[in-house]
C-alpha atoms as a PDB file:
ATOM      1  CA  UNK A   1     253.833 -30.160  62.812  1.00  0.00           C
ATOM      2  CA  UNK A   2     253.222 -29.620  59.365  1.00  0.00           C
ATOM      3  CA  UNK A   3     249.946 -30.816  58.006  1.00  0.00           C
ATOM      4  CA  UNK A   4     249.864 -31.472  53.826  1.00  0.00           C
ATOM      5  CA  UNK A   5     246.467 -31.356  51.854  1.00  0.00           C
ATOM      6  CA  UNK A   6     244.907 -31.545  47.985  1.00  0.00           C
ATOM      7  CA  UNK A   7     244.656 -28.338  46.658  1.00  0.00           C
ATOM      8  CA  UNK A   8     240.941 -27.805  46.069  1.00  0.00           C
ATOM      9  CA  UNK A   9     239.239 -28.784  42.621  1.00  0.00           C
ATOM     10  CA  UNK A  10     238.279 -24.799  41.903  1.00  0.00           C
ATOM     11  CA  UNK A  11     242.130 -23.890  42.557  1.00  0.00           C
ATOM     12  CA  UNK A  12     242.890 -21.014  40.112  1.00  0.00           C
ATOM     13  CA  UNK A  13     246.388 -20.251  39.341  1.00  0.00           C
ATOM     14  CA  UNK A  14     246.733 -18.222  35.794  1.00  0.00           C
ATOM     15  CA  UNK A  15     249.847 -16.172  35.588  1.00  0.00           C
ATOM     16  CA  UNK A  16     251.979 -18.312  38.490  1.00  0.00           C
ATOM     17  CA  UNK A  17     250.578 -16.340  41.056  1.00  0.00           C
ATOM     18  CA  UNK A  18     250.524 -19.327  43.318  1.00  0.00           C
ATOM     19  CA  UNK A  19     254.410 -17.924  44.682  1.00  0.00           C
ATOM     20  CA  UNK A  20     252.939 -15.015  45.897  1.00  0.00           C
ATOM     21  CA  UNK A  21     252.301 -13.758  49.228  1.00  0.00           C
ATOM     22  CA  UNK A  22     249.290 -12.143  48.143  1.00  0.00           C
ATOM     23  CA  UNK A  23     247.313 -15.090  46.360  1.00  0.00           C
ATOM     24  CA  UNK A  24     244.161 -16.486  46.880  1.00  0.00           C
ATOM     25  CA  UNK A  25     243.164 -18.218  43.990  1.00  0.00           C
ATOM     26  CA  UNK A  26     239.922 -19.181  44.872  1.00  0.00           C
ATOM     27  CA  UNK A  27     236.553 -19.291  42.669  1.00  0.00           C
ATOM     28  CA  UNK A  28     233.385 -18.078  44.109  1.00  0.00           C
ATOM     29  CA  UNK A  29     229.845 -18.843  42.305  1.00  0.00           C
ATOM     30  CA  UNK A  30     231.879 -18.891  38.859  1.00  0.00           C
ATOM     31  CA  UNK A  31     233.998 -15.964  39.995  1.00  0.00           C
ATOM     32  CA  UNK A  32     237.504 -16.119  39.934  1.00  0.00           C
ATOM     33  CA  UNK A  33     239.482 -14.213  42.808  1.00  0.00           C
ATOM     34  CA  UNK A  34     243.190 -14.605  42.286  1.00  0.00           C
ATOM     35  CA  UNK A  35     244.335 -11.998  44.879  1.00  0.00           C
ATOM     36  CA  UNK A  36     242.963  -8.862  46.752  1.00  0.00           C
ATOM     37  CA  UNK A  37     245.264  -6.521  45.178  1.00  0.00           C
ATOM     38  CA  UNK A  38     244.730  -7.814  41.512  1.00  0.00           C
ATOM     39  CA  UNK A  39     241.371  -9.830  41.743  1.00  0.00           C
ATOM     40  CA  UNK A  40     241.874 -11.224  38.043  1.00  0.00           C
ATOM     41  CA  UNK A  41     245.604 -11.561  38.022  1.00  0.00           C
ATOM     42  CA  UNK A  42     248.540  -9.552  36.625  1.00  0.00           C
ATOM     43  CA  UNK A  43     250.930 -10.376  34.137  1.00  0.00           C
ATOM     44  CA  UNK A  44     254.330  -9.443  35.401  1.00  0.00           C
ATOM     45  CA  UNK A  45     252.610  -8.409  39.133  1.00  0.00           C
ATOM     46  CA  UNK A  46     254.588  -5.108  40.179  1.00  0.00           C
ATOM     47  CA  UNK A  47     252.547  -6.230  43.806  1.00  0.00           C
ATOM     48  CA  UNK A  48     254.502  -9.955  43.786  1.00  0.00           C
ATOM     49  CA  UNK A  49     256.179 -10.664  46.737  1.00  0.00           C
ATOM     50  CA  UNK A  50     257.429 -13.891  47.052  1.00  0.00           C
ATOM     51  CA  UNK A  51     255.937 -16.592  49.581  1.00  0.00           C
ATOM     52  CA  UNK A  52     258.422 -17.888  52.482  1.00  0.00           C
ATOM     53  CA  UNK A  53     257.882 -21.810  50.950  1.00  0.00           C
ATOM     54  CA  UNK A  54     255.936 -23.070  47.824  1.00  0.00           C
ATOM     55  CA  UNK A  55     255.077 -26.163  49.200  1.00  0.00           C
ATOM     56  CA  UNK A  56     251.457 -26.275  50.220  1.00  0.00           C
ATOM     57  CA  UNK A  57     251.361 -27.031  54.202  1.00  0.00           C
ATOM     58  CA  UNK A  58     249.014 -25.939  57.156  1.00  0.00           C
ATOM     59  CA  UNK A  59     250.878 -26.008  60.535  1.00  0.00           C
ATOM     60  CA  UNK A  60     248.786 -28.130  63.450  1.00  0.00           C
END
């Protein structure tokens, strides 16, 4: 079963990471940390691989 939630209020999203396998997009005492691999984002992400579904969904 597929759970759906609000993304959170310090959801951080700048290049349209959010597709991306790899993305965290999370900020952290005023810290933005988009993904591991590129912790400030990329521009044109040679590291993008895309995510099975864009919808935002937890499984129960």
């Amino acid at each position: 079963m597929l759970k759906f939630f609000t993304l959170p209020d310090d959801y951080y999203d700048p290049f349209g990471c959010s597709e991306c396998i790899n993305f965290h997009g999370r900020t952290y005492n005023g810290n933005s940390l988009v993904c591991a691999i590129h912790p400030y984002g990329l521009k044109n992400c040679p590291d993008f691989e895309e995510a099975e579904t864009t919808e935002t969904a937890i499984e129960e």
